[in-house]
Protein backbone atom coordinates (compact mmCIF):
# COMPACT_ATOMS: atom_id res chain seq x y z
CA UNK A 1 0.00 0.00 0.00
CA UNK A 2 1.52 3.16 -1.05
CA UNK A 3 1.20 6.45 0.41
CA UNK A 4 -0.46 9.41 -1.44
CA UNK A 5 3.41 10.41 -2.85
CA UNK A 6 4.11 7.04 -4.21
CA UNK A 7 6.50 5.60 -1.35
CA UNK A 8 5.69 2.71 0.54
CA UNK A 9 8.06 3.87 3.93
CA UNK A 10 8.24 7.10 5.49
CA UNK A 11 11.47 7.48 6.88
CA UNK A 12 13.20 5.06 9.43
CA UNK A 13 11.57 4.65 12.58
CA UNK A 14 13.91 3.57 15.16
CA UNK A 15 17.12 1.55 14.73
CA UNK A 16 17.78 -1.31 17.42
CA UNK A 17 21.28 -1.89 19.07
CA UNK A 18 21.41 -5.48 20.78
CA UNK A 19 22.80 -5.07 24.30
CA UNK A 20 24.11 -7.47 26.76
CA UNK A 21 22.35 -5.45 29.87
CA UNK A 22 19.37 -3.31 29.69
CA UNK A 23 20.17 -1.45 32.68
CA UNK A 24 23.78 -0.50 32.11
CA UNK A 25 23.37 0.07 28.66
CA UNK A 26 20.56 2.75 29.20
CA UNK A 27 22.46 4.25 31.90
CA UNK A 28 25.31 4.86 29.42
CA UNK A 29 23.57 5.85 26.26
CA UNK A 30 21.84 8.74 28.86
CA UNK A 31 25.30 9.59 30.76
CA UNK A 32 28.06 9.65 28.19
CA UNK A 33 25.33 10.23 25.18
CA UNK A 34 22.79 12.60 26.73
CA UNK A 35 20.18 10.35 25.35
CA UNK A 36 16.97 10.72 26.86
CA UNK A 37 14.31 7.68 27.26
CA UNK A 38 10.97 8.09 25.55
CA UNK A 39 9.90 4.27 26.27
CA UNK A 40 11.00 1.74 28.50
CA UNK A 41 9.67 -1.90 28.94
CA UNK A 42 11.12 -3.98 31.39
CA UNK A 43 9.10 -7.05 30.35
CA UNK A 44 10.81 -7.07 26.94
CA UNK A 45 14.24 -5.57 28.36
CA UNK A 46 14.21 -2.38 25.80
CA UNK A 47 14.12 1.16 26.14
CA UNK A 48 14.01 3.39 23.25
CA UNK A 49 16.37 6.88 23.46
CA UNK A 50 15.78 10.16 21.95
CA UNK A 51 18.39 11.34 19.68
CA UNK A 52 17.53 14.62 18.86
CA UNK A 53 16.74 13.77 15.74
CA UNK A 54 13.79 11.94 13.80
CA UNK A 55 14.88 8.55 14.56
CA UNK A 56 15.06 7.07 18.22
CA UNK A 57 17.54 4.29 19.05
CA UNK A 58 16.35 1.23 20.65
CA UNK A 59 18.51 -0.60 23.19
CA UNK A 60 17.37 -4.31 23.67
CA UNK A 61 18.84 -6.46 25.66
CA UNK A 62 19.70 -10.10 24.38
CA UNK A 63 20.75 -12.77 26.57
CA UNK A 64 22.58 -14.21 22.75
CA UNK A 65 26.13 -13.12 22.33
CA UNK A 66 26.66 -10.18 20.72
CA UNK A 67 29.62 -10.22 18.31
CA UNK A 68 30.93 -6.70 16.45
CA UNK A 69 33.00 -6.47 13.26
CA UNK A 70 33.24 -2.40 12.70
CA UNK A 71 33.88 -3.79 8.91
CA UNK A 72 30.59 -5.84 8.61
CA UNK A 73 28.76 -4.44 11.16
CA UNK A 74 25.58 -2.33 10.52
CA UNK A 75 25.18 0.79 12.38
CA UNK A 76 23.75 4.21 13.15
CA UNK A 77 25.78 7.53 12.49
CA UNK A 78 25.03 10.44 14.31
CA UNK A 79 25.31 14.09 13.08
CA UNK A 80 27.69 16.60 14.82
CA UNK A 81 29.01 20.02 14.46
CA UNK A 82 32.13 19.17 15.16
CA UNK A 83 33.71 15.72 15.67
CA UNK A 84 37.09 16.81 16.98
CA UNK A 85 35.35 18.33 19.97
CA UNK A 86 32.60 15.76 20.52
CA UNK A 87 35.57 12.98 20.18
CA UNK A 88 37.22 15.07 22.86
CA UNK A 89 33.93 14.88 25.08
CA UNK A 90 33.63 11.58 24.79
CA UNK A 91 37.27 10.74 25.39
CA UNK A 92 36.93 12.75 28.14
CA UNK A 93 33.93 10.78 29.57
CA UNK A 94 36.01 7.34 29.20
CA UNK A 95 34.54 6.47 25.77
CA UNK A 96 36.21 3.99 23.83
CA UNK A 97 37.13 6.10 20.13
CA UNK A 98 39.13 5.82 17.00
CA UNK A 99 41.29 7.73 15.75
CA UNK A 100 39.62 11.14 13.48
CA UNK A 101 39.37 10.29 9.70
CA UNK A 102 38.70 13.76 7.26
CA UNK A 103 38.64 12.56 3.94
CA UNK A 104 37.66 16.25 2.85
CA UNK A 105 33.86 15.99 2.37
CA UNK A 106 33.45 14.80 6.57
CA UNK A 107 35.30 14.03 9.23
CA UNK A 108 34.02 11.21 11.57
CA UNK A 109 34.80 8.95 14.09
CA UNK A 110 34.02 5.66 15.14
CA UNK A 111 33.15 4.77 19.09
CA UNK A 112 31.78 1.74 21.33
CA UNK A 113 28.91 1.31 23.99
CA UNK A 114 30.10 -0.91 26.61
CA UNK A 115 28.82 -4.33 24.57
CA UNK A 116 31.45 -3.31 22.06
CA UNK A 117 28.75 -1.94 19.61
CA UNK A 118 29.80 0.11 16.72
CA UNK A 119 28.64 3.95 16.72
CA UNK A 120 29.71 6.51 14.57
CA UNK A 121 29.79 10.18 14.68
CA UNK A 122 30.03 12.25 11.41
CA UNK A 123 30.32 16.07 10.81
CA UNK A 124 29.87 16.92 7.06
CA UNK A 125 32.38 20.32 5.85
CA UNK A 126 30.48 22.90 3.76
């Protein structure tokens, strides 16, 4: 069923990051993240974080092992104004972060939750 523009999705939703505990998770992605919750269910271990933006992430804990390859793994990239300085924050706050790549059109960096999940943070020049 299409909508009256022709598309069949609207935009994404939420995006879903496996974790390993709900409660230490959530307390992380609000702490070092400034994440706030907008839903939390206990009974199926998720809570679902405002990112300032259109789409909410959705920690949800597993009780599977959760494995991370940062060169097969999917995940979500968040905008910033300037990725030197939120690297620096985040550093700061005991973050695990890669090194700064600028390949001249962004600069970004790659960081971890404490499961080892891949985030990103990206701040497009011009």
């Amino acid at each position: 069923m299409m909508n009256n523009k022709g598309k069949l999705f609207t935009g994404i939703d939420t995006i879903i990051v496996r974790v390993s505990d709900l409660v230490t998770s959530a307390k992380w992605y609000k702490e070092k993240l400034g994440f706030t919750a907008i839903w939390e269910d206990a009974n199926i271990r998720l809570v679902v974080l405002d990112t300032g933006g259109p789409t909410s992430l959705t920690i949800w804990q597993t009780d599977k092992s959760i494995n991370n390859n940062s060169d097969t793994a999917a995940y979500p990239i968040f905008g910033v104004a300037d990725a030197a300085a939120t690297r620096e924050i985040l550093l700061e706050e005991g973050v695990k972060a890669s090194d700064l790549i600028n390949d001249g059109v962004v600069t970004y960096f790659l960081f971890y939750d404490p499961d080892g999940n891949v985030l990103e943070a990206c701040q497009v020049h011009g």
